[in-house]
ModelCIF file with pLDDT and N, C-alpha, C, O atoms, coordinates in Angstrom:
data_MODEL
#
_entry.id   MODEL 
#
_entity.id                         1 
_entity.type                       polymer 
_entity.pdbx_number_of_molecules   1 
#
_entity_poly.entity_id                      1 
_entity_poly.type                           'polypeptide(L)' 
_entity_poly.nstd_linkage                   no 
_entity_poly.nstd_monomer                   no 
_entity_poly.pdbx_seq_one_letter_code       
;(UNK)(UNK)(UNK)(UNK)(UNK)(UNK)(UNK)(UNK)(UNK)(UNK)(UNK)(UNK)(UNK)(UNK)(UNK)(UNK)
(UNK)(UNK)(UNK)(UNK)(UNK)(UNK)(UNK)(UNK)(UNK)(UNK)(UNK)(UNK)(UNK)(UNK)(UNK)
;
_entity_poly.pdbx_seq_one_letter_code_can   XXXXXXXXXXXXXXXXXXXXXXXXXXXXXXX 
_entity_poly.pdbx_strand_id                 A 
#
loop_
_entity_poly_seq.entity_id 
_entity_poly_seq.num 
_entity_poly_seq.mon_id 
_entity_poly_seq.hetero 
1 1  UNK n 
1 2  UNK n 
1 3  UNK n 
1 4  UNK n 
1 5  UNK n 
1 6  UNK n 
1 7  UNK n 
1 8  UNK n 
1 9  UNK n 
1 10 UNK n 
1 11 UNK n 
1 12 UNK n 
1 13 UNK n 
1 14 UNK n 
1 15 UNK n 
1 16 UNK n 
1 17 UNK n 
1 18 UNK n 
1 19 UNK n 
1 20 UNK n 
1 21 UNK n 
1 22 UNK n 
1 23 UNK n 
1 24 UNK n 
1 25 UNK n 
1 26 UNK n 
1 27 UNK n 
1 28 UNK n 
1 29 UNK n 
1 30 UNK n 
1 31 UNK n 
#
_struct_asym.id          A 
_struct_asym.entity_id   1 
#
loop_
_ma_qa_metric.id 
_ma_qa_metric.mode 
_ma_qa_metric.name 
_ma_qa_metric.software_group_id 
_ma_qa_metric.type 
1 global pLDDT . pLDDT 
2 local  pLDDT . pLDDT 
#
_ma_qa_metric_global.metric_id      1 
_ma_qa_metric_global.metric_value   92.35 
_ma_qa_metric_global.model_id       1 
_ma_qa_metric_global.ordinal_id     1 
#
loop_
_ma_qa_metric_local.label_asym_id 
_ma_qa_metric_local.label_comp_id 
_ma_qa_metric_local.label_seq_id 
_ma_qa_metric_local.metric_id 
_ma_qa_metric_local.metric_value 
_ma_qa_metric_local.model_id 
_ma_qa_metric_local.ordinal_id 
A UNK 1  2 91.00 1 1  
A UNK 2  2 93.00 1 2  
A UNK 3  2 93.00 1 3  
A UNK 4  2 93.00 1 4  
A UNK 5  2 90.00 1 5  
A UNK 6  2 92.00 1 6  
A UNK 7  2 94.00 1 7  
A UNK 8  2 96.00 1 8  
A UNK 9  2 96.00 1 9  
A UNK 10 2 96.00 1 10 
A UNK 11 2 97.00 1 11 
A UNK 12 2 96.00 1 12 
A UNK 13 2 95.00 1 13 
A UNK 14 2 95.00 1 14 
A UNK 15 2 95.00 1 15 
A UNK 16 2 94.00 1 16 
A UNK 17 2 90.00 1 17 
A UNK 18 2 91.00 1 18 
A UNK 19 2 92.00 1 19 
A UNK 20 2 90.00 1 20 
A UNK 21 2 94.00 1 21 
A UNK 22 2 96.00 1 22 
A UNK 23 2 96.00 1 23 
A UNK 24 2 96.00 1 24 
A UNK 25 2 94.00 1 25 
A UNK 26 2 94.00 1 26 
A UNK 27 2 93.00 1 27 
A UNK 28 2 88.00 1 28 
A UNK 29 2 85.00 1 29 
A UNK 30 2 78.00 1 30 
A UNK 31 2 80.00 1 31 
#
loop_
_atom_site.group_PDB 
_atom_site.id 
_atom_site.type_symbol 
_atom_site.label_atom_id 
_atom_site.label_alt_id 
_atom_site.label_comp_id 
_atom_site.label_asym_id 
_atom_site.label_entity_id 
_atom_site.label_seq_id 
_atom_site.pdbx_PDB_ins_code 
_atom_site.Cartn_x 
_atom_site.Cartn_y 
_atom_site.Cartn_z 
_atom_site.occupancy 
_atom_site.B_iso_or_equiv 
_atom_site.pdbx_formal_charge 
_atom_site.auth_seq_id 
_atom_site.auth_comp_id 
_atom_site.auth_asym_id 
_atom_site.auth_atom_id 
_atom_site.pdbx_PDB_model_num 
ATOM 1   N N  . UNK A 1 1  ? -9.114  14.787 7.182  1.00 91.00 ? 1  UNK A N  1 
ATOM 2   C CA . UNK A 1 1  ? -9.776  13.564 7.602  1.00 91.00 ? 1  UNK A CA 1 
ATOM 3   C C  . UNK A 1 1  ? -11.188 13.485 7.039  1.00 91.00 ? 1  UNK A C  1 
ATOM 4   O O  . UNK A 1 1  ? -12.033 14.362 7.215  1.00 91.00 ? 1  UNK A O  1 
ATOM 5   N N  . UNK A 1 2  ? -11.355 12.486 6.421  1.00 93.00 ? 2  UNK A N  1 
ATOM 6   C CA . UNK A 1 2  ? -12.740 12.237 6.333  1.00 93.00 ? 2  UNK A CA 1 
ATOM 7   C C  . UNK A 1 2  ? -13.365 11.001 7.135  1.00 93.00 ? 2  UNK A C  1 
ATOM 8   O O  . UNK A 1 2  ? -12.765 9.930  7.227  1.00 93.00 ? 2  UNK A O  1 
ATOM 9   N N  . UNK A 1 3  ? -14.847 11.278 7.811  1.00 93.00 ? 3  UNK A N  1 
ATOM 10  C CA . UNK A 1 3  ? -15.382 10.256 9.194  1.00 93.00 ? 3  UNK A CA 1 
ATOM 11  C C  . UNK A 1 3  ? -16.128 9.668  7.945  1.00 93.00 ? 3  UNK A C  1 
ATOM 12  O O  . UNK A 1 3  ? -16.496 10.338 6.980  1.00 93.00 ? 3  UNK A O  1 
ATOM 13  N N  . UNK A 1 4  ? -16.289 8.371  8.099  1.00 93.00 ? 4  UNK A N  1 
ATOM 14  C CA . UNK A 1 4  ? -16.734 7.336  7.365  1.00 93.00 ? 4  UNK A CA 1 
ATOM 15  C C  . UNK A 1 4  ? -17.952 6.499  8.110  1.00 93.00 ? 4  UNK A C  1 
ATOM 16  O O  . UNK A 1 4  ? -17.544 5.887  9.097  1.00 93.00 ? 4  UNK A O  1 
ATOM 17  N N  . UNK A 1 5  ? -19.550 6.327  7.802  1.00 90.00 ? 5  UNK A N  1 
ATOM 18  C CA . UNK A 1 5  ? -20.309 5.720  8.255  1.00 90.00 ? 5  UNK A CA 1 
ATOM 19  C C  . UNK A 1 5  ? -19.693 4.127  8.271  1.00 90.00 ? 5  UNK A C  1 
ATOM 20  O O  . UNK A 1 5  ? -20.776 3.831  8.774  1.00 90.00 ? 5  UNK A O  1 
ATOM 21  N N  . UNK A 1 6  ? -19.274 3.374  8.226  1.00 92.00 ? 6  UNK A N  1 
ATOM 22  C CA . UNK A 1 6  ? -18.645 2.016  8.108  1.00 92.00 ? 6  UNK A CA 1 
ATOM 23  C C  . UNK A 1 6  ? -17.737 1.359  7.643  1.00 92.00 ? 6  UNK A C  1 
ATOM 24  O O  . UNK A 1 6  ? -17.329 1.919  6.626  1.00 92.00 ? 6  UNK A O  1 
ATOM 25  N N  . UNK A 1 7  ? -17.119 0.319  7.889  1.00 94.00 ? 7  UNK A N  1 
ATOM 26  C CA . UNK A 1 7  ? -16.346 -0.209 7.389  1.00 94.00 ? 7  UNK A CA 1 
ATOM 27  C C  . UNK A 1 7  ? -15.895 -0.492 5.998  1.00 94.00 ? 7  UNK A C  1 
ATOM 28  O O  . UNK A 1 7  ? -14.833 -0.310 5.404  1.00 94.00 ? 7  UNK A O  1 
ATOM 29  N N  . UNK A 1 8  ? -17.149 -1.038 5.648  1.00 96.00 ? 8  UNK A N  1 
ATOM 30  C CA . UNK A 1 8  ? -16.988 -1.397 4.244  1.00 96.00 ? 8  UNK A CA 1 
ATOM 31  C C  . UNK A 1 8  ? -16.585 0.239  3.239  1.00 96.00 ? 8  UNK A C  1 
ATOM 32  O O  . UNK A 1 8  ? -15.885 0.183  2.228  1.00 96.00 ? 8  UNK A O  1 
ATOM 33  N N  . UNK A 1 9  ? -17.086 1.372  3.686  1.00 96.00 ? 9  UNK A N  1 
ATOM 34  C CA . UNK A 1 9  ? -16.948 2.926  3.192  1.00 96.00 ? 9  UNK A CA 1 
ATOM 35  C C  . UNK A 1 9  ? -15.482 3.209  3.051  1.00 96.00 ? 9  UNK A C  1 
ATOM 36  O O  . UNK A 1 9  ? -14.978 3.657  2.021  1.00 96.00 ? 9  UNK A O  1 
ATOM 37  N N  . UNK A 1 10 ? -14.820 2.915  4.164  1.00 96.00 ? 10 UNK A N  1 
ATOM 38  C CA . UNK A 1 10 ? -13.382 2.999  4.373  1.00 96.00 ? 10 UNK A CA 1 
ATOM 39  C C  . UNK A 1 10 ? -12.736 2.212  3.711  1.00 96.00 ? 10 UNK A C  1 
ATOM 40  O O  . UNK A 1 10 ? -11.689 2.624  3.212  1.00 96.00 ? 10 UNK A O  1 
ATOM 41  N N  . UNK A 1 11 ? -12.947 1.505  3.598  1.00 97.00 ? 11 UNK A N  1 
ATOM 42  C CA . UNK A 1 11 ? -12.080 0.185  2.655  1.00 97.00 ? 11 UNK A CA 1 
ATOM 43  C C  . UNK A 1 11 ? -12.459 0.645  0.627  1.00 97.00 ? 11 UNK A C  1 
ATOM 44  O O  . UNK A 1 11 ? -11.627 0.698  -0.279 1.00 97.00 ? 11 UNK A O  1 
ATOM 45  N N  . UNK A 1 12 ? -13.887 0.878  0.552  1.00 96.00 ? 12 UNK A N  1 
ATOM 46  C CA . UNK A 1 12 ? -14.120 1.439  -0.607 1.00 96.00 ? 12 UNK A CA 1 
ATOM 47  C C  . UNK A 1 12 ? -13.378 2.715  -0.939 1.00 96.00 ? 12 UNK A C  1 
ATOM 48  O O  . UNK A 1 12 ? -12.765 2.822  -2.002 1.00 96.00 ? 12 UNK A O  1 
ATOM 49  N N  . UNK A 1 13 ? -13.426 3.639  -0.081 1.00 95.00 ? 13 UNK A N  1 
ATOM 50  C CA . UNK A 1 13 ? -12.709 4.962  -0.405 1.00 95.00 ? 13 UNK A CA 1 
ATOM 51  C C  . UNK A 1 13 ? -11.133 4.722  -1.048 1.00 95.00 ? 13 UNK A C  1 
ATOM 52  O O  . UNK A 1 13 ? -10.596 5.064  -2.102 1.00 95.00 ? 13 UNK A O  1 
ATOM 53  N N  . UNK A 1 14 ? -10.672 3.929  0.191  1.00 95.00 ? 14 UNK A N  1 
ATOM 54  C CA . UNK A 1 14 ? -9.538  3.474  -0.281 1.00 95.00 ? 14 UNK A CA 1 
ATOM 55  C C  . UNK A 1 14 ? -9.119  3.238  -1.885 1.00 95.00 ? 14 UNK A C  1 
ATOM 56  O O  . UNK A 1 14 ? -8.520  3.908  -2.726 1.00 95.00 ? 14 UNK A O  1 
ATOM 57  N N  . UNK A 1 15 ? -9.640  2.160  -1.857 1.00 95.00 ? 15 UNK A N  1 
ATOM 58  C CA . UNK A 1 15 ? -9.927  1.308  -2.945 1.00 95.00 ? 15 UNK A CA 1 
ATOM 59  C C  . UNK A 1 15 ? -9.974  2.347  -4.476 1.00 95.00 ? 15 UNK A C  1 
ATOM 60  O O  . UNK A 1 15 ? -9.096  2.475  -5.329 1.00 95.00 ? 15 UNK A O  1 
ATOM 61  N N  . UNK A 1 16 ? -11.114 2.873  -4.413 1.00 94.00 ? 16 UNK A N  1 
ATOM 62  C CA . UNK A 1 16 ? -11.326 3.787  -5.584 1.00 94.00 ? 16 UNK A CA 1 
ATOM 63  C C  . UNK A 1 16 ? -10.520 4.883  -5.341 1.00 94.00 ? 16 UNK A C  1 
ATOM 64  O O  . UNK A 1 16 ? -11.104 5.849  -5.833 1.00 94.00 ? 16 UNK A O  1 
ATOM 65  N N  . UNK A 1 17 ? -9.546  5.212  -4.870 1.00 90.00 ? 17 UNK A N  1 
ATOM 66  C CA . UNK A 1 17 ? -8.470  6.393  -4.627 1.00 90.00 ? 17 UNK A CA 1 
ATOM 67  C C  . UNK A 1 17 ? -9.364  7.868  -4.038 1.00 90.00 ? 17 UNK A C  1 
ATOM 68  O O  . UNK A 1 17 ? -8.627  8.758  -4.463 1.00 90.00 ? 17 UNK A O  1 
ATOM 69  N N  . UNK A 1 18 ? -10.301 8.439  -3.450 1.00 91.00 ? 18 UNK A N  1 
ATOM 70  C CA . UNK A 1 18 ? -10.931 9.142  -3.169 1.00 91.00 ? 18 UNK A CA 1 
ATOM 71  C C  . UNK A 1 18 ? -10.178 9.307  -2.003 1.00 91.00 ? 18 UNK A C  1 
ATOM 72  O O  . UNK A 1 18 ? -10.071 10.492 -1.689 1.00 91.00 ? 18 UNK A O  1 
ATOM 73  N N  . UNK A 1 19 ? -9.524  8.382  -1.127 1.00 92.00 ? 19 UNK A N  1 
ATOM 74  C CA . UNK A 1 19 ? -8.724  8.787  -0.134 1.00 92.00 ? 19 UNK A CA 1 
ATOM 75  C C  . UNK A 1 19 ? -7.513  8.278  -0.382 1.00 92.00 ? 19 UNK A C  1 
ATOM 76  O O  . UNK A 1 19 ? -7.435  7.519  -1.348 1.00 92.00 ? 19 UNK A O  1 
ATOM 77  N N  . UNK A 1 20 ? -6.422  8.529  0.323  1.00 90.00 ? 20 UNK A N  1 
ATOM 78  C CA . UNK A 1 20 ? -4.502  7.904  0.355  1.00 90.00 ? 20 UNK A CA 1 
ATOM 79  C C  . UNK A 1 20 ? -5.008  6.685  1.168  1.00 90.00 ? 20 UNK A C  1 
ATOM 80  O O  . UNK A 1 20 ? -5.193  5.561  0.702  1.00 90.00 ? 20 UNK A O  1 
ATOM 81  N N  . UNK A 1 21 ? -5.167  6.998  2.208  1.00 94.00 ? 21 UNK A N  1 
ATOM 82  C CA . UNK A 1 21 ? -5.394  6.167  3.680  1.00 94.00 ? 21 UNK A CA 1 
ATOM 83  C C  . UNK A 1 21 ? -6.592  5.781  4.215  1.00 94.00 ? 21 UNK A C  1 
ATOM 84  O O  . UNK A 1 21 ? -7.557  6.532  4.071  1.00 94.00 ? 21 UNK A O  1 
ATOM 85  N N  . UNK A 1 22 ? -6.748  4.398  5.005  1.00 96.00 ? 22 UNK A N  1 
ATOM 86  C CA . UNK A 1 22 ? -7.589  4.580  5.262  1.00 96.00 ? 22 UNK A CA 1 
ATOM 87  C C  . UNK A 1 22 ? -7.529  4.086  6.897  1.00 96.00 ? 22 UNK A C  1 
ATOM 88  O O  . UNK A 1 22 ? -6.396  3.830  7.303  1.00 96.00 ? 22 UNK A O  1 
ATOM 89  N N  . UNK A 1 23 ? -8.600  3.938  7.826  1.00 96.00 ? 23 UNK A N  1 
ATOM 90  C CA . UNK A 1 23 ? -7.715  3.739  9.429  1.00 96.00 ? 23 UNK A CA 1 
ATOM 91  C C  . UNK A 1 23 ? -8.929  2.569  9.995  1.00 96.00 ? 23 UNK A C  1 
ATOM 92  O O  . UNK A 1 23 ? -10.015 3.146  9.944  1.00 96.00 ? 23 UNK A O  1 
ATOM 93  N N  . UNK A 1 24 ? -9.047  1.585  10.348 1.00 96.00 ? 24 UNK A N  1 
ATOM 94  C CA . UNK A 1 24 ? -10.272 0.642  10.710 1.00 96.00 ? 24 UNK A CA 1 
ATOM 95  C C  . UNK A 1 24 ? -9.396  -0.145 12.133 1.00 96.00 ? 24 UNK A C  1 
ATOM 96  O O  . UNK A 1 24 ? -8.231  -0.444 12.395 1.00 96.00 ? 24 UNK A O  1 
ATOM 97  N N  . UNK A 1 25 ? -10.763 -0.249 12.817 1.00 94.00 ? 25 UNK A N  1 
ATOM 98  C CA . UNK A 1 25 ? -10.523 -1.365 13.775 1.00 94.00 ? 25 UNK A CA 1 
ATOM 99  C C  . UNK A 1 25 ? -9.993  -2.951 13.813 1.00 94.00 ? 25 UNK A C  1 
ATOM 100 O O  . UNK A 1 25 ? -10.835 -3.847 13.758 1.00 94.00 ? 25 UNK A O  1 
ATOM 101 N N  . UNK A 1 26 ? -9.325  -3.099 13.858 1.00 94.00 ? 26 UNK A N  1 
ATOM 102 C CA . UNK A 1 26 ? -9.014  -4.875 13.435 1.00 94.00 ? 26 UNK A CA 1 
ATOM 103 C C  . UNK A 1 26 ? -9.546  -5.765 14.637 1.00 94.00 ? 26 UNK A C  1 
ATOM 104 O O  . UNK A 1 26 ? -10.280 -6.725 14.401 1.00 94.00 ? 26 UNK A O  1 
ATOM 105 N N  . UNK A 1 27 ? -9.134  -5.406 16.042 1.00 93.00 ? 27 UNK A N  1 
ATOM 106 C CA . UNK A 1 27 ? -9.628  -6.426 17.179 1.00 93.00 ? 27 UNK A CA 1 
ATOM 107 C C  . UNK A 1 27 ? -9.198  -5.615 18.545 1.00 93.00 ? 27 UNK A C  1 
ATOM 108 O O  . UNK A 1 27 ? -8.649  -4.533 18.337 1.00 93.00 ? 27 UNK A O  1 
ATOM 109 N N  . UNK A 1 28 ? -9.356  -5.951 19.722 1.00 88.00 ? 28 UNK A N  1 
ATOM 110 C CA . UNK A 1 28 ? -9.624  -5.483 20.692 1.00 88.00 ? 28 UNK A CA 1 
ATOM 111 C C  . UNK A 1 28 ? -9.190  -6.646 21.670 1.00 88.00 ? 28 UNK A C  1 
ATOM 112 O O  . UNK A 1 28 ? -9.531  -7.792 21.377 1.00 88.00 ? 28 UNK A O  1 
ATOM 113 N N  . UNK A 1 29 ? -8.542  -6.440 22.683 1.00 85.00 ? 29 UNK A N  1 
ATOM 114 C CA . UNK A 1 29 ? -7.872  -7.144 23.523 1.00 85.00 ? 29 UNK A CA 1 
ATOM 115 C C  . UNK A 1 29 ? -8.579  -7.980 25.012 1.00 85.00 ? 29 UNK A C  1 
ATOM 116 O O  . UNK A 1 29 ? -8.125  -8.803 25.807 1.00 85.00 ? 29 UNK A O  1 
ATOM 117 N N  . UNK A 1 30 ? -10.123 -7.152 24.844 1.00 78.00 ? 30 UNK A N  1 
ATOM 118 C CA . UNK A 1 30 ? -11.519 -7.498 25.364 1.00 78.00 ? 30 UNK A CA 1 
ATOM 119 C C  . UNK A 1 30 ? -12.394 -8.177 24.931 1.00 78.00 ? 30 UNK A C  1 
ATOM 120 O O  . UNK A 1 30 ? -13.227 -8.846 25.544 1.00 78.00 ? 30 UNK A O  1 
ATOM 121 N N  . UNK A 1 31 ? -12.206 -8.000 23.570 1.00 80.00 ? 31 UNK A N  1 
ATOM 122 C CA . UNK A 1 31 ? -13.894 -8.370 22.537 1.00 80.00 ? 31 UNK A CA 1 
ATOM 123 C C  . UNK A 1 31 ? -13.438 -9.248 21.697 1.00 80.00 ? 31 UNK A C  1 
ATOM 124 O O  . UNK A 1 31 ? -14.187 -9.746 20.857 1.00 80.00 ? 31 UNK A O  1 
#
């Protein structure tokens, strides 16, 4: 696992293959 300061990090990692996967919040059933 790698912990990612933000969103946009996770989606980049992705992106440039540095990771397979990546895991983000989409929405919340409260907020």
């Amino acid at each position: 696992y790698v912990a990612l300061p933000t969103i946009r990090s996770v989606f980049e990692s992705v992106e440039t293959g540095r990771v397979r996967f990546g895991v983000v919040p989409i929405e919340n059933n409260q907020e």
